[in-house]
N, C-alpha and C. Protein backbone atom coordinates (compact mmCIF):
# COMPACT_ATOMS: atom_id res chain seq x y z
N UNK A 1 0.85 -1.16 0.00
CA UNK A 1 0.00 0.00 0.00
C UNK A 1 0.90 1.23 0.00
N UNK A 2 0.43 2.00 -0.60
CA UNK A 2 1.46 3.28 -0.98
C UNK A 2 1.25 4.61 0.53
N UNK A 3 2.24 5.23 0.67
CA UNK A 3 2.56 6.01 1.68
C UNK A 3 1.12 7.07 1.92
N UNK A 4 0.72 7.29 0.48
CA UNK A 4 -0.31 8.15 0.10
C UNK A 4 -1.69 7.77 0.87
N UNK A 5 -1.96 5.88 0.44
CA UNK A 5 -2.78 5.83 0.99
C UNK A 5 -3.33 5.49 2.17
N UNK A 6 -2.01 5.42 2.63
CA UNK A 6 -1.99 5.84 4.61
C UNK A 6 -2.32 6.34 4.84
N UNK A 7 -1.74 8.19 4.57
CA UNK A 7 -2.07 8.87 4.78
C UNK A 7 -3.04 9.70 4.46
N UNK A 8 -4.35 8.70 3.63
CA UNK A 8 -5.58 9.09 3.31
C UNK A 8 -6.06 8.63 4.42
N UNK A 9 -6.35 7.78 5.05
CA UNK A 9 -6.71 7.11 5.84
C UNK A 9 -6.33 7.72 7.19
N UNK A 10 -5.14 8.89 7.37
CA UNK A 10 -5.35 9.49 8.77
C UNK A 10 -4.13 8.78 9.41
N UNK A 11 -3.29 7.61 8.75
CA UNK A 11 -2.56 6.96 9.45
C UNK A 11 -1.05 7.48 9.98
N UNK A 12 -0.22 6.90 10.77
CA UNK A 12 0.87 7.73 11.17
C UNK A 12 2.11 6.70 12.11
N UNK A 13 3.33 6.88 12.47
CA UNK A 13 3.83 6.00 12.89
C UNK A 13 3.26 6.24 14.30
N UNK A 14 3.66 5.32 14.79
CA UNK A 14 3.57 5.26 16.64
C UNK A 14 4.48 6.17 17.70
N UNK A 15 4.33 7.05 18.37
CA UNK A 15 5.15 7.56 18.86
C UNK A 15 6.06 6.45 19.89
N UNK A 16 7.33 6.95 20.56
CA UNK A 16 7.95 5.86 21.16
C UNK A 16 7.11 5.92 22.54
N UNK A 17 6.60 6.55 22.95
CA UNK A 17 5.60 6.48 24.11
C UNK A 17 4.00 7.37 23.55
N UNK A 18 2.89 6.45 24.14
CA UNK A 18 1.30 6.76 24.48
C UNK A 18 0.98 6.61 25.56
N UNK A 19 0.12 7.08 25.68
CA UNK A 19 -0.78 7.00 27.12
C UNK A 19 -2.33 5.83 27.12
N UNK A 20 -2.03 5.02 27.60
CA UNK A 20 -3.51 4.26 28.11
C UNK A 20 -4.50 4.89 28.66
N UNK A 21 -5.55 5.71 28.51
CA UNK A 21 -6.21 6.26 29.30
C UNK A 21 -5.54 7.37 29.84
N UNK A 22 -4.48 7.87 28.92
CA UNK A 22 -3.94 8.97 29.34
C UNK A 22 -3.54 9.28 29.87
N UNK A 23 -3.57 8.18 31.28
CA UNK A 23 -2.35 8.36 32.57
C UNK A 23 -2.36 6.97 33.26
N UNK A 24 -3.02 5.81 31.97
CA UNK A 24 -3.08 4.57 32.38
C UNK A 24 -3.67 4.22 33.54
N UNK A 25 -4.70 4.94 33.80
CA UNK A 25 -6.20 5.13 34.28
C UNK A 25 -7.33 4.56 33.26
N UNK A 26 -7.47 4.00 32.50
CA UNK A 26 -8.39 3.48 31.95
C UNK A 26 -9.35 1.74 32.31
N UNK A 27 -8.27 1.77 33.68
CA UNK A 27 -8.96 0.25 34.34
C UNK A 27 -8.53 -1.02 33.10
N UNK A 28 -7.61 -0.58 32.49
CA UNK A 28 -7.32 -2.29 31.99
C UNK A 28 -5.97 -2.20 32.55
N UNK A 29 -5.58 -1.75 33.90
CA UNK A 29 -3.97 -2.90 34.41
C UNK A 29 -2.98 -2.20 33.62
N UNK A 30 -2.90 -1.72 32.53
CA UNK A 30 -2.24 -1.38 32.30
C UNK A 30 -1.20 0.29 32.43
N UNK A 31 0.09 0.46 32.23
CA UNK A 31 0.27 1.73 31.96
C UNK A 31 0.49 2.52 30.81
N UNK A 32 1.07 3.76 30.97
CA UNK A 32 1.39 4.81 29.79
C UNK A 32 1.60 4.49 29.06
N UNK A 33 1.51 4.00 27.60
CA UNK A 33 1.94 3.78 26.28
C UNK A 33 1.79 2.44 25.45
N UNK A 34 2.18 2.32 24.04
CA UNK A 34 1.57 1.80 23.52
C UNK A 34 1.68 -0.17 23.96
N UNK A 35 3.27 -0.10 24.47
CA UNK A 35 3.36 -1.32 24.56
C UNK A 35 2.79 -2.24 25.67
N UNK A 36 2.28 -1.25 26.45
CA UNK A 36 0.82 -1.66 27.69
C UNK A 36 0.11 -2.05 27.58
N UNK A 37 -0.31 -1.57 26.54
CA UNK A 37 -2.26 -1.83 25.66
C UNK A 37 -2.03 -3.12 25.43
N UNK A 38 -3.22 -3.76 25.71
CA UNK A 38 -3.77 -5.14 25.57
C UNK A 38 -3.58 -5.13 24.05
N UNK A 39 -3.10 -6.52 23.86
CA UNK A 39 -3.44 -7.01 22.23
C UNK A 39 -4.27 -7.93 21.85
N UNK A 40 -4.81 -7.67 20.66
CA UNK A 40 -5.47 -8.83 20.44
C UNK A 40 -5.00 -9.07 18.87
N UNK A 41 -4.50 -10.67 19.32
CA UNK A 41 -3.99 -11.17 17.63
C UNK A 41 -5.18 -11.76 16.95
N UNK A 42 -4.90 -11.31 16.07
CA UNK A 42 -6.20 -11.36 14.79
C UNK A 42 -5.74 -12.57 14.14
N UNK A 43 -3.97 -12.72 14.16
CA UNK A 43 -3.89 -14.15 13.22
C UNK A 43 -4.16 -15.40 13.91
N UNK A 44 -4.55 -15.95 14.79
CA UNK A 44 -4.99 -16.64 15.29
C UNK A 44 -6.88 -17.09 15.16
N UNK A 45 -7.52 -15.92 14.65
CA UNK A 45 -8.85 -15.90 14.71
C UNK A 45 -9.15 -16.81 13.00
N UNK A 46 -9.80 -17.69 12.97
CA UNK A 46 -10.00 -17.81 11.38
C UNK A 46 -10.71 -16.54 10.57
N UNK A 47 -10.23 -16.60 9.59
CA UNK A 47 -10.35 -15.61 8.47
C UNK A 47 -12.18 -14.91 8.19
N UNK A 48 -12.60 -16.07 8.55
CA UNK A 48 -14.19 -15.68 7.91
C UNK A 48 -14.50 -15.00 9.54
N UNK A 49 -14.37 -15.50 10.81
CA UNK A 49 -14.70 -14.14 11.47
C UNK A 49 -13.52 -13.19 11.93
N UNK A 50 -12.44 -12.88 11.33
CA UNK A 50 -11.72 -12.39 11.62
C UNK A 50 -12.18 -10.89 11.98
N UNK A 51 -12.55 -10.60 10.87
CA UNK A 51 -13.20 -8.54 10.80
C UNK A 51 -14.57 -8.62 12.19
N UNK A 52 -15.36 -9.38 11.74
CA UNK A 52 -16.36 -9.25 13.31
C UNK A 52 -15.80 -9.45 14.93
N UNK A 53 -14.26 -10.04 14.69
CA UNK A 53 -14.03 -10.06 16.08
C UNK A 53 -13.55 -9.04 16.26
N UNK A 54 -12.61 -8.28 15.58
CA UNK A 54 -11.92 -7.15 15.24
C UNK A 54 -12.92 -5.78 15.48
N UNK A 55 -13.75 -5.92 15.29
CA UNK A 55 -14.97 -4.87 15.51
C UNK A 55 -15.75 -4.95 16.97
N UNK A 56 -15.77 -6.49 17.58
CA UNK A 56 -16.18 -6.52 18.50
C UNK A 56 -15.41 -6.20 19.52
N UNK A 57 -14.00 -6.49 19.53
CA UNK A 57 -13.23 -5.70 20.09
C UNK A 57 -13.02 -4.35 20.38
N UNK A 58 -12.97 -3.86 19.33
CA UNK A 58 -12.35 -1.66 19.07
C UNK A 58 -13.76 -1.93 19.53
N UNK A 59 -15.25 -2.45 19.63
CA UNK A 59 -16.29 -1.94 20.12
C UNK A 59 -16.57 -1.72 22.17
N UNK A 60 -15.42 -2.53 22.60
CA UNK A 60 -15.98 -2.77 23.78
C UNK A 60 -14.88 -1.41 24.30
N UNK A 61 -13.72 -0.62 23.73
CA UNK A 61 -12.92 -0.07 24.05
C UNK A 61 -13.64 1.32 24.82
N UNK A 62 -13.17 1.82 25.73
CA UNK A 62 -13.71 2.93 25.98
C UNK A 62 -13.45 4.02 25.69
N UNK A 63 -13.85 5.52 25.88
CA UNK A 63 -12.82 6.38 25.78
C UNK A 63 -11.55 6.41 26.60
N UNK A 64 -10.37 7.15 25.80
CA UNK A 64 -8.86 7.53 26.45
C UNK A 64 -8.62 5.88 26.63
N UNK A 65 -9.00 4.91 26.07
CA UNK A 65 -8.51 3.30 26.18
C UNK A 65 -7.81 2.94 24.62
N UNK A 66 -7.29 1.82 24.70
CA UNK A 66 -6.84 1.34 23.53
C UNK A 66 -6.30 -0.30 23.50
N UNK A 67 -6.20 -0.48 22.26
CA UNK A 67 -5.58 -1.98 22.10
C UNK A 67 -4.67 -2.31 20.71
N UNK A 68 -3.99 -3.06 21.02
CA UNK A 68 -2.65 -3.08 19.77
C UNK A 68 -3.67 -4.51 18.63
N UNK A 69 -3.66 -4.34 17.60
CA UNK A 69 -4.16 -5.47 16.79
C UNK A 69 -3.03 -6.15 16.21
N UNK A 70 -2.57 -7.16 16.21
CA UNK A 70 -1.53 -8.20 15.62
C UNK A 70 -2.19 -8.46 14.60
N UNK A 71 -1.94 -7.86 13.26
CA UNK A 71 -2.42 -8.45 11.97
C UNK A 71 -1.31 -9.42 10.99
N UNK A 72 -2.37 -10.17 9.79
CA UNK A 72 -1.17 -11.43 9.16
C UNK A 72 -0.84 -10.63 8.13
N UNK A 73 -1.10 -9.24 7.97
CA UNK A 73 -0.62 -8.50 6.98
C UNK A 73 -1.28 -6.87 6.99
N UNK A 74 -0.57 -6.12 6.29
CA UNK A 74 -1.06 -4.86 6.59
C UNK A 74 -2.59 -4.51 6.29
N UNK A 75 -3.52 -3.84 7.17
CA UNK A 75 -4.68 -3.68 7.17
C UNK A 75 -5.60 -2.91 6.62
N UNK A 76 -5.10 -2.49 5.37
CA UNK A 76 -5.78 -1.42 5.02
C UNK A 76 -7.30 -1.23 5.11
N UNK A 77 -7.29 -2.41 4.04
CA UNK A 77 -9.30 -2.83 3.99
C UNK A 77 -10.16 -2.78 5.23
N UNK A 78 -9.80 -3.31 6.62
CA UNK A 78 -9.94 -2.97 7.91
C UNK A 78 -9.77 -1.90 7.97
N UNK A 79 -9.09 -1.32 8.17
CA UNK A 79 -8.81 0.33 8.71
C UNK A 79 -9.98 1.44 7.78
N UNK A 80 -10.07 1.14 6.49
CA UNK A 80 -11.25 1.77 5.97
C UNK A 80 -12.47 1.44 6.49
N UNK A 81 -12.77 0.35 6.88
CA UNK A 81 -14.07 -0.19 7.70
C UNK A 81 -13.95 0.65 9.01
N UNK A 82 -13.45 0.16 9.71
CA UNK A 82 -13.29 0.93 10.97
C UNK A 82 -13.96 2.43 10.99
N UNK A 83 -13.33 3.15 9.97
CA UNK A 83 -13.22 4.50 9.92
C UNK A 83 -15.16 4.62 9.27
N UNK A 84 -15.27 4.03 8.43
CA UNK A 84 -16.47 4.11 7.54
C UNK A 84 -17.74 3.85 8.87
N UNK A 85 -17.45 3.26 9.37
CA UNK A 85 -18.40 2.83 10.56
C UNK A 85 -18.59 3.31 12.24
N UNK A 86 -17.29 3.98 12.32
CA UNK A 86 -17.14 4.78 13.25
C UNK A 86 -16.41 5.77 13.58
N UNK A 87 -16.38 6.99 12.36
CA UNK A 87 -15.77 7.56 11.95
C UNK A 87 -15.31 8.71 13.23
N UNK A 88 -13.90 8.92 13.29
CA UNK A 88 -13.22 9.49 13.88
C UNK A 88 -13.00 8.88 15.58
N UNK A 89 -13.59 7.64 15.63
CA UNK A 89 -13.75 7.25 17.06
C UNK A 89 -11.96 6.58 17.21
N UNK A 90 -11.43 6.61 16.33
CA UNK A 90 -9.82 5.79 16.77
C UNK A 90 -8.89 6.70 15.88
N UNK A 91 -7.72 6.95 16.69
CA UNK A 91 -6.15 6.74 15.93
C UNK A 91 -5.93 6.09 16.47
N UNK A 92 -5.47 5.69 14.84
CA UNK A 92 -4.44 4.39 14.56
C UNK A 92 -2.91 4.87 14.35
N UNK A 93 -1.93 4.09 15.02
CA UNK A 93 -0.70 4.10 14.53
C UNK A 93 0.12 2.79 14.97
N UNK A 94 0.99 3.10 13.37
CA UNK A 94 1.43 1.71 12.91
C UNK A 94 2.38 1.36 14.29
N UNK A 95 2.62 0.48 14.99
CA UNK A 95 3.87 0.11 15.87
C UNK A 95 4.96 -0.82 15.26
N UNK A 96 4.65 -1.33 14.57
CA UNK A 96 5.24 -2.28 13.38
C UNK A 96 4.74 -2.73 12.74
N UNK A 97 5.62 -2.98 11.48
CA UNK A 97 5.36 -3.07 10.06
C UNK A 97 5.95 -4.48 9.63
N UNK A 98 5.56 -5.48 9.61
CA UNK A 98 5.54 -6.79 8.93
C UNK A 98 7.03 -6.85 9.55
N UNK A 99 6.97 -8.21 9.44
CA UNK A 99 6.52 -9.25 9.05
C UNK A 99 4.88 -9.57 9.95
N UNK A 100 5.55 -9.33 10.87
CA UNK A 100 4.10 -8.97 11.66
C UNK A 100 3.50 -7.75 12.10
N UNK A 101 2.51 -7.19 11.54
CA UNK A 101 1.73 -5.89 11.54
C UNK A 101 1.29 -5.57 12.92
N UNK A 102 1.34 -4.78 13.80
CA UNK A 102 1.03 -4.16 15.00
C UNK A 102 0.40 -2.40 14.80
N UNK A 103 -0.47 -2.49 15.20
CA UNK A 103 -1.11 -1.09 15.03
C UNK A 103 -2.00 -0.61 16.26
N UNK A 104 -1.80 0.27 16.59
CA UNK A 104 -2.24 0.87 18.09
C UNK A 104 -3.35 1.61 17.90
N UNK A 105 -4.86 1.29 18.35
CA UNK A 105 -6.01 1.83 18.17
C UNK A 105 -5.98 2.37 19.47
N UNK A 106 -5.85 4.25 19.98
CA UNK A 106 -6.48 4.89 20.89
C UNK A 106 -7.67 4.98 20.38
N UNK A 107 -8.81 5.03 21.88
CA UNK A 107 -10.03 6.09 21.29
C UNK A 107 -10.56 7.07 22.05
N UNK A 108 -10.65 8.25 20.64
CA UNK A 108 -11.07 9.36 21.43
C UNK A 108 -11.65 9.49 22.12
N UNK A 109 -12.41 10.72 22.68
CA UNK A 109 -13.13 11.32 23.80
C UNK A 109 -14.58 10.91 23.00
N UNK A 110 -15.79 10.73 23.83
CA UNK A 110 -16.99 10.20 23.39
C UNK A 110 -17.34 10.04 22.67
């Protein structure tokens, strides 16, 4: 996927530190930044419900919360869903880039 259409999509690298709830106050255990955030690996899920678990997930997130997605390849087609369906409720940023895909969903304020 080209740089361009990342950055249609709003996308951006990961800073070397985030905040969980902003001061890792968000009640998941965890602290400040990205490598805190709960993950959930997607390559493990089979393929046909892969996107509904993926949604049911970023759905249970709260505000100032977040979670890292382990994808089997870069996500674009997801990340347009996401956005199409709940538009402006997450930044995303990449934490790594393949071989195994990691991407850090904060979500905004209400």
């Amino acid at each position: 996927m080209s740089t361009d259409q990342h950055q249609d999509l709003g996308l951006t690298e990961a800073p070397k530190q985030g905040g969980c709830g902003g001061g890792g106050d968000c009640g998941c255990g965890g602290n400040a930044g990205a490598a805190t955030l709960p993950e959930f690996d997607a390559t493990v899920v089979p393929p046909a419900l892969r996107h509904a678990s993926i949604f049911g997930a970023l759905d249970s997130i709260q505000p100032g919360g977040g979670m890292v997605l382990v994808a089997p390849h870069d996500p674009i087609p997801l990340l347009a869903q996401v956005e199409q369906r709940t538009p402006g409720r997450f930044t995303v940023e990449y934490v790594e880039r393949g071989p195994a895909w990691k991407l850090a969903f904060l979500r905004t304020g209400a």
